[in-house]
Protein backbone atom coordinates (compact mmCIF):
# COMPACT_ATOMS: atom_id res chain seq x y z
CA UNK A 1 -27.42 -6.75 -12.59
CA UNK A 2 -27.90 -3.69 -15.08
CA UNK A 3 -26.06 -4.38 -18.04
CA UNK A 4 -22.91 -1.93 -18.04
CA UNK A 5 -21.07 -3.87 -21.02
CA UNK A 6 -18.96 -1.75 -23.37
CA UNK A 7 -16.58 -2.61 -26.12
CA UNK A 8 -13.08 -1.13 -27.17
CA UNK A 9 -10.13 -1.02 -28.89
CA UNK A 10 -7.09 -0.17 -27.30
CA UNK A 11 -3.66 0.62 -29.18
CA UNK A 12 -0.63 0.61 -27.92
CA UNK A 13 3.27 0.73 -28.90
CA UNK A 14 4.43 -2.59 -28.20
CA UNK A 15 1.03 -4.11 -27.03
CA UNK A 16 -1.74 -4.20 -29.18
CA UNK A 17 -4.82 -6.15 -27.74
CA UNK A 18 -8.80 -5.84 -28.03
CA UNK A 19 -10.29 -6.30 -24.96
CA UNK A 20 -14.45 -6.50 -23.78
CA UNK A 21 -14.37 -4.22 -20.59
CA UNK A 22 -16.82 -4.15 -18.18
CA UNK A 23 -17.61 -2.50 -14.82
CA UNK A 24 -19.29 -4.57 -12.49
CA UNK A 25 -22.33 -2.40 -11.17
CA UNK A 26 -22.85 -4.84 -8.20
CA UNK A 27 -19.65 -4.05 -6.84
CA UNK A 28 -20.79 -3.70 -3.15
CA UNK A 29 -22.82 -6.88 -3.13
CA UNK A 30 -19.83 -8.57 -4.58
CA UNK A 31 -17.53 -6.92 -1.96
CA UNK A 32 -19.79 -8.69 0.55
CA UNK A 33 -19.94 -11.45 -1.28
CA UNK A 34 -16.14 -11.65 -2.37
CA UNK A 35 -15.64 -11.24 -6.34
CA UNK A 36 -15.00 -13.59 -8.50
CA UNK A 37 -12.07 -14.28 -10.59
CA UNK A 38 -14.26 -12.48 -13.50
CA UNK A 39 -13.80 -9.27 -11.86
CA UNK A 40 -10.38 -9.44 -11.69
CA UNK A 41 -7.82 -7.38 -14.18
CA UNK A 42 -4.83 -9.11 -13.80
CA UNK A 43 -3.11 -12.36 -13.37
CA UNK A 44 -0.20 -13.76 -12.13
CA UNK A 45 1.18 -16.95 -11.92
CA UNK A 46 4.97 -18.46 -11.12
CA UNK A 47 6.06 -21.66 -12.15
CA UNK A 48 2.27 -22.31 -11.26
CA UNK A 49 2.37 -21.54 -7.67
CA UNK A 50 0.15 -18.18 -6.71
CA UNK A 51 2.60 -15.38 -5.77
CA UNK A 52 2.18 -12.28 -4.05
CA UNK A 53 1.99 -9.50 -6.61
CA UNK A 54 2.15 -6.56 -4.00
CA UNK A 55 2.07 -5.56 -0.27
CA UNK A 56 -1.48 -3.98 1.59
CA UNK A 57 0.60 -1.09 2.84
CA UNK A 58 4.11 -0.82 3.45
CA UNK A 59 4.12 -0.85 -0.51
CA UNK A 60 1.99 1.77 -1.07
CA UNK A 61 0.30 2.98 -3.36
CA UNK A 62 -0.04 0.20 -6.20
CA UNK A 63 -2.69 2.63 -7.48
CA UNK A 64 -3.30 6.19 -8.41
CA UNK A 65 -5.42 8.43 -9.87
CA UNK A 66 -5.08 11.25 -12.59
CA UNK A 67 -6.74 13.00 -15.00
CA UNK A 68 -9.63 10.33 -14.48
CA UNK A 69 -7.36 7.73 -15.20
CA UNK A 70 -6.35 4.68 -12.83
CA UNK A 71 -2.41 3.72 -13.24
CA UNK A 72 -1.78 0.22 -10.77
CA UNK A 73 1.14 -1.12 -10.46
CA UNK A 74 2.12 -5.23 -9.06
CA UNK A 75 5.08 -7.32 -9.38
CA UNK A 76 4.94 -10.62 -12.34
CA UNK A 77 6.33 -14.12 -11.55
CA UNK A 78 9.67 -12.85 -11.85
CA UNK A 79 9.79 -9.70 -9.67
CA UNK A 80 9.38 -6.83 -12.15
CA UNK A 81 6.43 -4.50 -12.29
CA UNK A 82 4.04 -4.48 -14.45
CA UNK A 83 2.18 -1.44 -15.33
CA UNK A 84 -1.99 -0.93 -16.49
CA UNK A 85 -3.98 1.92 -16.71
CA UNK A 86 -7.91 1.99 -16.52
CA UNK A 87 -9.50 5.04 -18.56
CA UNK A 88 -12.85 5.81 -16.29
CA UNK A 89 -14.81 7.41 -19.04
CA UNK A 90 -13.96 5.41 -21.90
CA UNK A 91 -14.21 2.34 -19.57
CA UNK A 92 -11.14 1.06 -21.71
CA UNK A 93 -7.78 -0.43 -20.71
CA UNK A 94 -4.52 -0.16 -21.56
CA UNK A 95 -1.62 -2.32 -20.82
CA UNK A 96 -0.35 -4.78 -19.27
CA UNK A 97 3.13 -3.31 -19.80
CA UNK A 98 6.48 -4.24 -18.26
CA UNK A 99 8.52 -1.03 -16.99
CA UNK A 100 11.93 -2.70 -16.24
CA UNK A 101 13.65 -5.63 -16.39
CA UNK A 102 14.88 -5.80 -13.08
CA UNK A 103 13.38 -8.09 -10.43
CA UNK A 104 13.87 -9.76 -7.38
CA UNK A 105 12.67 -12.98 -8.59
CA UNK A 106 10.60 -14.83 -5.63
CA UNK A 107 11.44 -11.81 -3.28
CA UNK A 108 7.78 -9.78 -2.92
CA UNK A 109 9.81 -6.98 -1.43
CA UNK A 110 10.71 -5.68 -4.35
CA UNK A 111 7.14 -4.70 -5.11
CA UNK A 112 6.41 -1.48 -6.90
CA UNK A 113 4.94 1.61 -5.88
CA UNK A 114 3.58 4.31 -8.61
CA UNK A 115 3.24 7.56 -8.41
CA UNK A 116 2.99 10.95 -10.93
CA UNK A 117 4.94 13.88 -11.20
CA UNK A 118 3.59 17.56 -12.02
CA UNK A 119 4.11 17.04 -16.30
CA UNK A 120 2.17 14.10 -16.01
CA UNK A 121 5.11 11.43 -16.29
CA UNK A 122 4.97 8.38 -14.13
CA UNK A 123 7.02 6.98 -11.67
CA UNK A 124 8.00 3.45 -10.30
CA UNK A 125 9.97 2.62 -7.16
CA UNK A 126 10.87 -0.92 -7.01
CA UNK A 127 13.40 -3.95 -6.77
CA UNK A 128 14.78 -3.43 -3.75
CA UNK A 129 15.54 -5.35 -0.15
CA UNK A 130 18.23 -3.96 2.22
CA UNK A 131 19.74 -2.41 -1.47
CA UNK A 132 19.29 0.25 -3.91
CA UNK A 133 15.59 1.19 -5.01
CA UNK A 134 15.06 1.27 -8.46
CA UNK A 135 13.71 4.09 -10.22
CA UNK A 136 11.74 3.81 -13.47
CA UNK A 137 9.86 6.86 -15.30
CA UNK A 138 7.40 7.01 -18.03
CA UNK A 139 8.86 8.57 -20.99
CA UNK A 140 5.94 10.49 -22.20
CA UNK A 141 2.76 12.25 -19.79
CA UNK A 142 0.29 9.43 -19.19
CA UNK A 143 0.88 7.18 -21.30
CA UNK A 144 2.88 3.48 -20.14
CA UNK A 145 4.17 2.36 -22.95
CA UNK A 146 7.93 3.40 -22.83
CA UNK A 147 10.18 3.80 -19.77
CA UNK A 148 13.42 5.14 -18.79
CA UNK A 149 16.26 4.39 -15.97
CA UNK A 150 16.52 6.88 -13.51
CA UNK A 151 19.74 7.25 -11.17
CA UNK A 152 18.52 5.39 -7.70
CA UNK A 153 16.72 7.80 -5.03
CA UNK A 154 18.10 5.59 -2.40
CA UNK A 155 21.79 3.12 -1.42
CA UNK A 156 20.00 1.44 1.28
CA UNK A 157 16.05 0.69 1.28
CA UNK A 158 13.22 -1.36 1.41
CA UNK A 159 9.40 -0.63 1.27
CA UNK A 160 9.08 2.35 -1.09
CA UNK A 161 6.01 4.70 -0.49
CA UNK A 162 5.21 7.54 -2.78
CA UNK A 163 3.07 10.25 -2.78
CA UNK A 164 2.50 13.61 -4.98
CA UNK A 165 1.94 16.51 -2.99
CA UNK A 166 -0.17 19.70 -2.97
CA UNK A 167 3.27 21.61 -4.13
CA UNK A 168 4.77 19.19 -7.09
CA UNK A 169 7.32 17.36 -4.45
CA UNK A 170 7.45 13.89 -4.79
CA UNK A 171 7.63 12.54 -1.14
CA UNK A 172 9.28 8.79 -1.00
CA UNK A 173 9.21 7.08 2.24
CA UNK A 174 10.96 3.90 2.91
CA UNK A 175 12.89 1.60 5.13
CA UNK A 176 16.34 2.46 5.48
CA UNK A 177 17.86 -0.98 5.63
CA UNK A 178 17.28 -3.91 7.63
CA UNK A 179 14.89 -4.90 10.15
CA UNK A 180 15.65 -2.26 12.68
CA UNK A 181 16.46 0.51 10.74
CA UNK A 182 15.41 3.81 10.40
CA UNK A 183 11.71 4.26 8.11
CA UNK A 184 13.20 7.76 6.40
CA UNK A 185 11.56 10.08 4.21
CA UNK A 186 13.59 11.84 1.20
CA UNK A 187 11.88 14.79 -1.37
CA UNK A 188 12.26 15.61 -4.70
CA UNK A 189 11.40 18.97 -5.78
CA UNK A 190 12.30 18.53 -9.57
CA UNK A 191 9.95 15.41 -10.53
CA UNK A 192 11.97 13.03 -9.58
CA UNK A 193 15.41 13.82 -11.45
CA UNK A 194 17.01 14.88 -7.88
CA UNK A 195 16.51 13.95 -4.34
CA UNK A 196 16.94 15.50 -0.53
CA UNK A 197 18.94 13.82 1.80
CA UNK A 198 17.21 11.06 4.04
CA UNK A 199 15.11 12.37 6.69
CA UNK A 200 15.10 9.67 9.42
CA UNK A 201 11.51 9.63 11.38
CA UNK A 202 10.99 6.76 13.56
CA UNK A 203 13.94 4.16 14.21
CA UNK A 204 12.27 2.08 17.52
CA UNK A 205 16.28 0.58 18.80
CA UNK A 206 17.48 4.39 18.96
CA UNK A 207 18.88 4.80 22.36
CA UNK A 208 17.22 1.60 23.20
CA UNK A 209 18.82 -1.38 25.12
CA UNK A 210 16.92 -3.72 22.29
CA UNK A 211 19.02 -3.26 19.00
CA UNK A 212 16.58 -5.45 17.44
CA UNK A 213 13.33 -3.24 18.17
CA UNK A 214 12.02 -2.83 14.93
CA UNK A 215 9.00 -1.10 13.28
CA UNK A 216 6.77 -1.45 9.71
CA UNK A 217 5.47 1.48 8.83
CA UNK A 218 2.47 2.95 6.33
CA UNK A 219 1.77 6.32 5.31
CA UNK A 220 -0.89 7.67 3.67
CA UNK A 221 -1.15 11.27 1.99
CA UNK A 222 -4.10 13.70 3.88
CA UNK A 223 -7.46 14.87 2.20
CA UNK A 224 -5.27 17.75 1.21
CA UNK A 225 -2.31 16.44 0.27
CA UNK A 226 -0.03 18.61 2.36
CA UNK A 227 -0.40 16.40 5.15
CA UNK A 228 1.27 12.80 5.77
CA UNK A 229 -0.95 10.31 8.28
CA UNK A 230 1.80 7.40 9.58
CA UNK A 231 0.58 4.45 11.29
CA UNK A 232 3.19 1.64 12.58
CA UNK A 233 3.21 -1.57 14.61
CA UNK A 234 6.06 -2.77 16.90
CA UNK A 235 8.04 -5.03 15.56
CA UNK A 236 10.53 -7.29 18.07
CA UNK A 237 12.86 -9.22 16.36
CA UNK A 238 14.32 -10.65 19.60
CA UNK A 239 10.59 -12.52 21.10
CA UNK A 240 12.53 -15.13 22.71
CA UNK A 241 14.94 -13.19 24.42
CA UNK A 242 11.96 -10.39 25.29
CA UNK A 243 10.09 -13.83 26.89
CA UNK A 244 7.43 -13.27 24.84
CA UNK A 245 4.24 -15.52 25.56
CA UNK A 246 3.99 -17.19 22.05
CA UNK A 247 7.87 -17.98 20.71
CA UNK A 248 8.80 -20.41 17.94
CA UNK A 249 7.26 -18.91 15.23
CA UNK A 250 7.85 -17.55 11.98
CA UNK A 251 9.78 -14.14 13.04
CA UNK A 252 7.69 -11.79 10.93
CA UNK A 253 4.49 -12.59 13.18
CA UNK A 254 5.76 -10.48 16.23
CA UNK A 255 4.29 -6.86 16.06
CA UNK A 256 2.26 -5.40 18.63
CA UNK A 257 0.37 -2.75 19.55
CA UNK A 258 -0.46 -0.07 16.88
CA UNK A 259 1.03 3.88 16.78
CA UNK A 260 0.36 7.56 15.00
CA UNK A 261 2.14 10.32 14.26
CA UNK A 262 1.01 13.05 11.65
CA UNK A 263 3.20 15.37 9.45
CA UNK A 264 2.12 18.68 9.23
CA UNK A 265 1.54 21.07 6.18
CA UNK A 266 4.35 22.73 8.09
CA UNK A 267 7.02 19.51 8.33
CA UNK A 268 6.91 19.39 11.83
CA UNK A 269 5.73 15.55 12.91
CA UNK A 270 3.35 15.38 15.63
CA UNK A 271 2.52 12.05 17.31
CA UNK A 272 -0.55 10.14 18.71
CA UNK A 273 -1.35 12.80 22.08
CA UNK A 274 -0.15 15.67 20.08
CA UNK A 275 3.52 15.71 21.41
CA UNK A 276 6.05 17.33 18.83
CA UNK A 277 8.24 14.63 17.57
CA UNK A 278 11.31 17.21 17.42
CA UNK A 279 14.19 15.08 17.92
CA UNK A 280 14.14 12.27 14.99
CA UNK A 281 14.13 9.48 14.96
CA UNK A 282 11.91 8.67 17.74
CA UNK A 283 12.55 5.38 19.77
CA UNK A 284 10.69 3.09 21.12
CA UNK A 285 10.30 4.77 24.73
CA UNK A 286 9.14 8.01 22.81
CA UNK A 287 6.50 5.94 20.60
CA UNK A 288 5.42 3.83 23.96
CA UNK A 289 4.65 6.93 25.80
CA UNK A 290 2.92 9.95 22.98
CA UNK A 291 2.04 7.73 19.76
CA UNK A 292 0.95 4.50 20.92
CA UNK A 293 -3.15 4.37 21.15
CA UNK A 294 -3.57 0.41 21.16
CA UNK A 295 -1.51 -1.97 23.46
CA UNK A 296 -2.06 -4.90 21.83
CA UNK A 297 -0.67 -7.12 24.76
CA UNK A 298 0.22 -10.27 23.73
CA UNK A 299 -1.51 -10.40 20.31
CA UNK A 300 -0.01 -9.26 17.01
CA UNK A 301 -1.36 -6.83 14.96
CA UNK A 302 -1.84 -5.11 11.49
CA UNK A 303 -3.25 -2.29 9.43
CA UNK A 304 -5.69 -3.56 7.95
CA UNK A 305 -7.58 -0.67 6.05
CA UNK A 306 -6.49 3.13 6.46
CA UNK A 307 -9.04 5.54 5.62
CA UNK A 308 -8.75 9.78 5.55
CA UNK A 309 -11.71 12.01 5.37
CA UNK A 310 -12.29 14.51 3.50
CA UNK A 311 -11.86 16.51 6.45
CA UNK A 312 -8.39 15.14 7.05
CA UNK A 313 -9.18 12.93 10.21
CA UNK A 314 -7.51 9.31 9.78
CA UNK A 315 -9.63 6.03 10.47
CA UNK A 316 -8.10 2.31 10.84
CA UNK A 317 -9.30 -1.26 11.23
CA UNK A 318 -6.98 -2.96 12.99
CA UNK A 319 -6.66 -7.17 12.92
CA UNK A 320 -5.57 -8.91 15.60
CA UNK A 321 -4.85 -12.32 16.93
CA UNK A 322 -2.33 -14.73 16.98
CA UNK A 323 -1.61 -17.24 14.23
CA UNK A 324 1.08 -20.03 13.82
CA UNK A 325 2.06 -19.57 10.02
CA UNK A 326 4.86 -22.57 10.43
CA UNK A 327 2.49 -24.82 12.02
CA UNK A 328 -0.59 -23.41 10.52
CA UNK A 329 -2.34 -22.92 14.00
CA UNK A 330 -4.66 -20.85 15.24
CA UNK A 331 -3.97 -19.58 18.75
CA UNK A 332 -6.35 -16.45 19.30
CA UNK A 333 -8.65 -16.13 16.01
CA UNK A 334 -8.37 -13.24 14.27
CA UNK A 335 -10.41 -10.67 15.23
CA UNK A 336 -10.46 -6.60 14.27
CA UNK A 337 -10.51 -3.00 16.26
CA UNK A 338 -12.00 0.33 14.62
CA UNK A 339 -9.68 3.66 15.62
CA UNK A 340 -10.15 7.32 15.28
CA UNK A 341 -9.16 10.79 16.88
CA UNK A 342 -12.59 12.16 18.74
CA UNK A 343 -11.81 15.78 19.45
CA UNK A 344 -8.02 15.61 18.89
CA UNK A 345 -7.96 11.88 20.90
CA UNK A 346 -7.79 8.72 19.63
CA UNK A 347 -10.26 6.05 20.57
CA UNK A 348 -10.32 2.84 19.65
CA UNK A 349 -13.67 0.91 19.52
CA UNK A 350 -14.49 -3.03 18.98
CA UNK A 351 -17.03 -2.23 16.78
CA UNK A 352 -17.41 0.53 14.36
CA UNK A 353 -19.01 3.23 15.25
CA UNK A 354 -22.77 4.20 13.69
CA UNK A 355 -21.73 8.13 13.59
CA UNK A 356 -19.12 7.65 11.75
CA UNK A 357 -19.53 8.65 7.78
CA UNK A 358 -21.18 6.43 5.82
CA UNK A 359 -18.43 6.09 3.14
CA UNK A 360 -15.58 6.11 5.23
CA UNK A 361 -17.55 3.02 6.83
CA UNK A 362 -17.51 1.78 3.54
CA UNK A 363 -14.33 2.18 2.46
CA UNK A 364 -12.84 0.87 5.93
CA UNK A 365 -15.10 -2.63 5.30
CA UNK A 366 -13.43 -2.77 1.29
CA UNK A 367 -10.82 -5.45 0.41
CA UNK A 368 -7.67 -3.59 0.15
CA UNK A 369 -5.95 -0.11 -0.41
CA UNK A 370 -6.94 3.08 -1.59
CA UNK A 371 -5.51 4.20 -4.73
CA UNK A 372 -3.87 7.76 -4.03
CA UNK A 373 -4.95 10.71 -6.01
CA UNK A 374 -7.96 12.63 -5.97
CA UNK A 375 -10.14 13.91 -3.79
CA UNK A 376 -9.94 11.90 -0.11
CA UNK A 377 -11.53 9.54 0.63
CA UNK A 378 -10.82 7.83 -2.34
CA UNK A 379 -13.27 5.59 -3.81
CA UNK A 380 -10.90 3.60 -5.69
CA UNK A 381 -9.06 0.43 -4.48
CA UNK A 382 -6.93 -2.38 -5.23
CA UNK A 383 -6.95 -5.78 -3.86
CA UNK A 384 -5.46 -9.12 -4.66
CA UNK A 385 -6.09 -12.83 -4.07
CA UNK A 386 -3.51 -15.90 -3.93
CA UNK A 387 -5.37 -19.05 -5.58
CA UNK A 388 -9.04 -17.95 -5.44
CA UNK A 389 -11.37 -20.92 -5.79
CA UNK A 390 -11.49 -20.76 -9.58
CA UNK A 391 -7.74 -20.79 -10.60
CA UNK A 392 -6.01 -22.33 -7.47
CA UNK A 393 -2.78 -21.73 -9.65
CA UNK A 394 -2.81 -18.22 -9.92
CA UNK A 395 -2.92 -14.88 -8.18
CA UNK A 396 -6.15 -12.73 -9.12
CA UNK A 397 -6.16 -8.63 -8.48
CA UNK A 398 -9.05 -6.13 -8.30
CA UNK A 399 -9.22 -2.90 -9.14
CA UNK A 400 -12.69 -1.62 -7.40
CA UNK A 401 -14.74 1.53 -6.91
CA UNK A 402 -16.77 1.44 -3.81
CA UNK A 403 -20.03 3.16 -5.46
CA UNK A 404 -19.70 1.65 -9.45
CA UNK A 405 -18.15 -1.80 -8.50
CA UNK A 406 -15.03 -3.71 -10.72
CA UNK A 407 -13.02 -2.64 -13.61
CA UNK A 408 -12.95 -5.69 -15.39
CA UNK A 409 -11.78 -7.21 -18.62
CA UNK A 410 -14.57 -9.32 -19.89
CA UNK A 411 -12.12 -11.72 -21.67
CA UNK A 412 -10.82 -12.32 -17.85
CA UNK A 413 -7.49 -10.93 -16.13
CA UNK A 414 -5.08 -10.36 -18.19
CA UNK A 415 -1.31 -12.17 -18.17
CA UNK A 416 1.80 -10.28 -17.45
CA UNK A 417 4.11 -10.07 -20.56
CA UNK A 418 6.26 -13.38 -20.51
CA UNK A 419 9.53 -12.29 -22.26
């Protein structure tokens, strides 16, 4: 491996540490290979069980990038999110850095997602579960040291997703409630200090006999960022009564199939066969019929990687399977699907396909989300591990460039702030 060691000091109000970075230049090999805890940034631990320090994507995005600067964003043992920031050129870190207080304890929900506003100040969406959202912003442009309370975007929410677009709004996406809810979208057109009323966009038990039809929902900016790309799963809270094939099991398993729908520069949503979505929410019978493009049958699915090109066309591996969490058994291994629009439809192939760019077959192979920010497709991404092989106790994440590998510190991940 070339040698890409380089030494720093980094400075900060309130935490003042000297770190050896390095970034891995065999960062694909080690993709294939799976990194090691040495590549890793951060660490988390609680009560020395691994935790979950964020969600793939229905948290989203737990990176971003600015001014050549990586901000990432993950929950510590007790809920509240913890804030770094990776300087590209300097190839220095800064942080980590608590922004609030507040946490939901054991409850992964109330994961953060980050985001950055026109003047540069940063913003965290958090600590929430069927309740408020929590609203957090830097105090000064770029920097992560200090934070301040802002008023709560949202009564009712879980799942926060924010995005900066082409214009200065803030979009914040997010699940209005419980299970079957509505996943609404509210603006802010003054960096955050002010938001629109709730926008409700897909709610599956709308005019539907099945109360309990449910969706989970990620969206992802376009190469422009005056688009919005949305891809959900079915979820049916209600498998028993639905006779499902496979029934016992741990109720967040059931979600099928896999939909789209795309928001236009314009605001106007347009779903999978290019049907104008122009009564919101759409149902269930409405997503069936013009945003569906994989029936997953009797196997559940997920998002695993969501890609955009530069030329704003959305990619997705899908898994799918069927897994017993409760019993830990394996009914229908897990297996994955590659999906794309070809000429305005979407196909969805076994295996990906050779024509396809080579770095958006990259990036759709890479361990977890993009970061948002920059120009699409993003090479940077964020990943996380619960009890890797060389610290069963703890929870390992990865900040990774597809091209120039991991941002690591040398001195290994660093610890959330305990007090």
């Amino acid at each position: 491996m070339t040698n890409c060691l380089h030494k720093t000091r980094s400075t900060m109000m309130s935490v003042v540490a000297t770190f050896l970075v390095v970034l891995s230049c065999d960062g694909a090999e080690n993709e294939a290979n799976g990194p090691s805890i040495k590549d890793a940034f951060a660490s988390v631990q609680r009560r020395g069980r691994p935790y979950k320090t964020f969600y793939n994507n229905y948290v989203a995005p737990h990176a971003i990038l600015e001014k050549d600067i990586v901000f990432t964003a993950h929950q510590d043992g007790q809920g509240r999110p913890i804030i770094d920031a990776y300087d590209i050129k300097k190839k220095t870190w800064l942080g980590p850095v608590r922004a609030s207080d507040h946490g939901l304890g054991a409850d992964t929900h109330g994961n953060p997602s980050i985001t950055i506003d026109t003047g540069g100040h940063l913003h965290i969406f958090f600590g929430c579960h069927g309740d408020a959202m929590k609203h957090v912003r830097s105090t000064t442009p770029y920097d992560i040291s200090r934070w301040e309370e802002m008023p709560n975007p949202t009564p009712r929410a879980t799942y926060p997703q924010s995005m900066r677009m082409a214009d200065g709004s803030i979009y914040l996406f997010y699940r209005a409630g419980v299970h079957p809810a509505s996943w609404s979208l509210r603006t802010s057109k003054d960096d955050g200090n002010s938001w629109s009323k709730p926008e409700p966009i897909i709610e599956m038990r709308r005019n539907f006999p099945d109360r309990k039809a449910a969706s989970y929902n990620a969206f992802v900016p376009g190469a422009d960022y005056k688009t919005v790309h949305c891809f959900w799963v079915y979820k049916d809270d209600s498998p028993g009564g639905n006779k499902r094939k496979y029934t016992g099991m741990h109720e967040a398993v059931y979600r099928y199939n896999m939909y789209y729908a795309k928001r236009t520069s314009g605001g106007q949503w347009v779903a999978a066969d290019g049907t104008v979505m122009s009564d919101l929410p759409v149902n269930k019978p409405f997503c069936d019929k013009h945003a569906m493009f994989l029936n997953s049958g009797d196997e559940f699915t997920a998002p695993t990687r969501i890609v955009v090109g530069d030329d704003d066309t959305p990619y997705i591996r899908i898994r799918l399977g069927v897994t017993d969490w409760k019993r830990g058994k394996v009914i229908i291994p897990d297996h994955y699907k590659f999906a794309s629009p070809v000429e305005g439809k979407w196909q969805v192939y076994g295996e990906m396909r050779d024509e396809l760019p080579d770095l958006v077959k990259r990036l759709l192979m890479s361990a977890g989300p993009a970061a948002f920010g920059g120009p699409q497709p993003n090479k940077w991404f964020i990943h996380y591990k619960e009890g890797p092989p060389e610290d069963t106790n703890a929870t390992s994440i990865w900040l990774g460039h597809i091209e120039e590998g991991y941002a690591m510190r040398q001195d290994g991940p660093a610890k959330s702030p305990q007090n």
